[in-house]
C-alpha atoms as a PDB file:
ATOM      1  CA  UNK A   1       0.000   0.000   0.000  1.00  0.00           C
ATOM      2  CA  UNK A   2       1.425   3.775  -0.559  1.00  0.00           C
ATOM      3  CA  UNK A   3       1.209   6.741   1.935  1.00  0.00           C
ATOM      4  CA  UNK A   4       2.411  10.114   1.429  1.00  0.00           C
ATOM      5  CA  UNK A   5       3.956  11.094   4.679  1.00  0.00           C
ATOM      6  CA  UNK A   6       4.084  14.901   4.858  1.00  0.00           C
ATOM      7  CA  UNK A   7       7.088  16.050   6.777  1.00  0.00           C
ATOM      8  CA  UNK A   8       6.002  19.154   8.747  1.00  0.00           C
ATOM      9  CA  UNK A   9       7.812  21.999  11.250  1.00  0.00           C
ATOM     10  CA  UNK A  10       6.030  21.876  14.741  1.00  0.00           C
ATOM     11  CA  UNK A  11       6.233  24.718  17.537  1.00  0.00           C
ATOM     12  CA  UNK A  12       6.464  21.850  20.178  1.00  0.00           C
ATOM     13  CA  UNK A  13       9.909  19.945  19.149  1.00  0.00           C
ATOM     14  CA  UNK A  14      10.787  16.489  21.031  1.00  0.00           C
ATOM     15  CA  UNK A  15      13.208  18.149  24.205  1.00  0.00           C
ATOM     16  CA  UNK A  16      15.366  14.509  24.318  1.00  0.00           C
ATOM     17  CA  UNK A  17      19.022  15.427  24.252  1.00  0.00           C
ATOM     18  CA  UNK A  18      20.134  12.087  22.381  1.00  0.00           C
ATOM     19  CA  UNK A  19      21.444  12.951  18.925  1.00  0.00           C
ATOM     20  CA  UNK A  20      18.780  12.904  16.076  1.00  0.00           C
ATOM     21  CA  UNK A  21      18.922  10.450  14.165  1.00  0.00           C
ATOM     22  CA  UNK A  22      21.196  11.535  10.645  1.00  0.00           C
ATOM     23  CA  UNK A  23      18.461  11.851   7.518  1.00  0.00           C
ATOM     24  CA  UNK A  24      20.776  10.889   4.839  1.00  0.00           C
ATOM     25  CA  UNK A  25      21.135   7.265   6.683  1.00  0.00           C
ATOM     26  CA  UNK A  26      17.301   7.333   7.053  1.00  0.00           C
ATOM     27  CA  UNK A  27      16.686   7.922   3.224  1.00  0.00           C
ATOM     28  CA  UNK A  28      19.879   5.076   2.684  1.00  0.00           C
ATOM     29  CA  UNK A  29      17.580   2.279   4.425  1.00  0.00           C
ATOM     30  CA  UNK A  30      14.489   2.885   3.360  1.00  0.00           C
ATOM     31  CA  UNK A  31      15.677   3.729  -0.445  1.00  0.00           C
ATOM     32  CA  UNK A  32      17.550   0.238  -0.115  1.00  0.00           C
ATOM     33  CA  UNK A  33      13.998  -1.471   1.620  1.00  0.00           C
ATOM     34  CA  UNK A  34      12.455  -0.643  -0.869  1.00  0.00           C
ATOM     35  CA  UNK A  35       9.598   1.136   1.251  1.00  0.00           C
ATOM     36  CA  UNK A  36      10.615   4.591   0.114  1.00  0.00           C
ATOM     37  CA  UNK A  37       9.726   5.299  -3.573  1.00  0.00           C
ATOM     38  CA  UNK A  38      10.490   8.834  -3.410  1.00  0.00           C
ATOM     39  CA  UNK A  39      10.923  12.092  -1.658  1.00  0.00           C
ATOM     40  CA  UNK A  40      12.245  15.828  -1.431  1.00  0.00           C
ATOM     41  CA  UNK A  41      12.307  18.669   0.505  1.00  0.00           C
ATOM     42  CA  UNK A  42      10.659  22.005  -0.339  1.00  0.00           C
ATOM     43  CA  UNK A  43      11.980  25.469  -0.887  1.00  0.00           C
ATOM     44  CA  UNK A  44      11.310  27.702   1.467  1.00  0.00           C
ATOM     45  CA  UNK A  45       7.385  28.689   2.103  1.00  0.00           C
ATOM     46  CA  UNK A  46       8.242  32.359   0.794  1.00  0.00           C
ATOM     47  CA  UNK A  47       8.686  30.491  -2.600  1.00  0.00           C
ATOM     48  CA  UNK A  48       5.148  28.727  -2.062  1.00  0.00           C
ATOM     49  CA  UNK A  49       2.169  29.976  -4.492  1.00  0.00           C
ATOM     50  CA  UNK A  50      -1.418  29.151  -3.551  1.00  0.00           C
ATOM     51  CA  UNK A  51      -4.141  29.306  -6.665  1.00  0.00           C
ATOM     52  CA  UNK A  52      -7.731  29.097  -6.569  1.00  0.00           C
ATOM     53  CA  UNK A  53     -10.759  29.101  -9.120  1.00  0.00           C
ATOM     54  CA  UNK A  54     -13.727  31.056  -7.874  1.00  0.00           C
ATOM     55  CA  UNK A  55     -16.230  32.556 -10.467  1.00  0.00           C
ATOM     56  CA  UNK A  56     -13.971  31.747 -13.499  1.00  0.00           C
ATOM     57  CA  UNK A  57     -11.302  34.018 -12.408  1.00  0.00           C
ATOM     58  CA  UNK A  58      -8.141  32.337 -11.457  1.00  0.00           C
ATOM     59  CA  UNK A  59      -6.697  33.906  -8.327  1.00  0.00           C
ATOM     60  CA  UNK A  60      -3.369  33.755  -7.396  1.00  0.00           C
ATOM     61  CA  UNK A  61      -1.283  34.548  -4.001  1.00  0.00           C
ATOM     62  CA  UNK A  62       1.828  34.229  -2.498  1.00  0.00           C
ATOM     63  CA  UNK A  63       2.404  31.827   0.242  1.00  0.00           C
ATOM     64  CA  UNK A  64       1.215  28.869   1.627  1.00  0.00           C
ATOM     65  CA  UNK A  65      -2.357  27.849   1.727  1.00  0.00           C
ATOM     66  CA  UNK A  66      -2.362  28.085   5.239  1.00  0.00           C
ATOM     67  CA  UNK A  67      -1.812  30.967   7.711  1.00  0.00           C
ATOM     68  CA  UNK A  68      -0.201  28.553  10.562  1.00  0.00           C
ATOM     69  CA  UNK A  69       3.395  27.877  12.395  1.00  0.00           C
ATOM     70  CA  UNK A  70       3.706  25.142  11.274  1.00  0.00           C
ATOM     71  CA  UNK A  71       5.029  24.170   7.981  1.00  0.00           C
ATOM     72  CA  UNK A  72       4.857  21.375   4.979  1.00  0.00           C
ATOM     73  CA  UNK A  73       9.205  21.002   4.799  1.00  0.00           C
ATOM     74  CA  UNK A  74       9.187  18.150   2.357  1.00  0.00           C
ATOM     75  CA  UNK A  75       7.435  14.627   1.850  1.00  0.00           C
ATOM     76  CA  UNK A  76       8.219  10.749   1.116  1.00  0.00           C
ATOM     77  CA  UNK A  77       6.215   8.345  -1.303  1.00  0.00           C
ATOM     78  CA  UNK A  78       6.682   4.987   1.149  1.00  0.00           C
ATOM     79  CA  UNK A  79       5.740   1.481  -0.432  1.00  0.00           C
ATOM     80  CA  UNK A  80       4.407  -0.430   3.044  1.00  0.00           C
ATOM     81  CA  UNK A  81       2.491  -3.450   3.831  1.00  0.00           C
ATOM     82  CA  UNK A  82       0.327  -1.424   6.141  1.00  0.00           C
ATOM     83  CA  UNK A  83      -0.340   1.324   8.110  1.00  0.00           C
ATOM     84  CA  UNK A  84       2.045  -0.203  11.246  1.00  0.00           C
ATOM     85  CA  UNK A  85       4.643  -0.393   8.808  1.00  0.00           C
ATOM     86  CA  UNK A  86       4.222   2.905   7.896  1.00  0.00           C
ATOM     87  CA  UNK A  87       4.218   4.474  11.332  1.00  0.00           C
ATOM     88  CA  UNK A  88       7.692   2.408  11.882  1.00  0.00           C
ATOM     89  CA  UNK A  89       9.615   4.156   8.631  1.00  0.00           C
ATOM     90  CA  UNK A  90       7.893   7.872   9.951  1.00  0.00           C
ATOM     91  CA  UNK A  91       9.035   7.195  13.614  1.00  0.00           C
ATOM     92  CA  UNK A  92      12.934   6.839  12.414  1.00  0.00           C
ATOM     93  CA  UNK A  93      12.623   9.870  10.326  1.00  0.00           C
ATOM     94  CA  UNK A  94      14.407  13.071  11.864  1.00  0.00           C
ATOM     95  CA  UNK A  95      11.208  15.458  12.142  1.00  0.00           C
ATOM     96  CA  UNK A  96       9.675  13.043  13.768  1.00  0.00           C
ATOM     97  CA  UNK A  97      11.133  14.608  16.685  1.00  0.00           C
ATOM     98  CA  UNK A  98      12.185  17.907  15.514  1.00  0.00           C
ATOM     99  CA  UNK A  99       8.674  18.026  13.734  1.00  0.00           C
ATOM    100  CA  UNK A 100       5.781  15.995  13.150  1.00  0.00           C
ATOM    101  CA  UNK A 101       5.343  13.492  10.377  1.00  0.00           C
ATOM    102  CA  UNK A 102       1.586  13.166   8.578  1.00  0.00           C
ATOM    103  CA  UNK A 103       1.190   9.681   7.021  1.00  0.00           C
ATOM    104  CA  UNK A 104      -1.809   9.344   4.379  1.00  0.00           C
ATOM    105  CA  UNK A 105      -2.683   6.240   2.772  1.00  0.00           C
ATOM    106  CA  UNK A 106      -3.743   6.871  -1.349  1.00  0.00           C
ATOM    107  CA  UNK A 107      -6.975   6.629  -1.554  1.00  0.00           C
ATOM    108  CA  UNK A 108      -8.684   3.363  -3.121  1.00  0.00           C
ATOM    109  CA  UNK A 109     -11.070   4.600  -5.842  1.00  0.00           C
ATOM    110  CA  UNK A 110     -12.305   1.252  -6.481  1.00  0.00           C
ATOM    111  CA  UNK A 111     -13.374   0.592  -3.048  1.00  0.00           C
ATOM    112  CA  UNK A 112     -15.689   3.754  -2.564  1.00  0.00           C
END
């Protein structure tokens, strides 16, 4: 099954003073498991452009969608056998402690 896992900022970071753990061994394993299909970060939300329809007219501002603190930083496309799994790969990300992680599963059309 995929998930998109959004990797977010969060105003409440994880206050453990154990390293975190390193990202590019992170994206190593789970490139190499197979369970990551692919992933980025983002530039900066300053470079973020939101558009709308409304009426016809196509409106267009700067910035995120969303007037919050916290942030959408980058994302991974994982390949997992099920939501458990999932959780597992987000929990030895990084921003899992200096952030939050938001796993979705893709939605399955067929079964609606």
């Amino acid at each position: 099954m995929k998930y998109l896992m959004f990797v977010c900022t969060d105003t409440e970071p994880d206050t453990d003073p154990a390293p975190e753990p390193d990202i590019h061994r992170w994206v190593s394993e789970h490139d190499a498991s197979g369970q990551r299909l692919q992933g980025m970060a983002l530039a900066p939300k300053s470079t973020a452009t939101t558009v709308r329809v409304r009426n016809g007219q196509t409106l267009v501002s700067d910035g995120p969608f969303a007037e919050t603190k916290e942030l959408i930083v980058g994302f991974d496309l994982l390949e997992c056998a099920d939501l458990d799994e999932a959780i597992e790969v987000a929990r030895a990300h990084p921003m899992a402690r200096g952030g939050r992680i938001e796993i979705r599963p893709q939605a399955d059309w067929d079964r609606s």
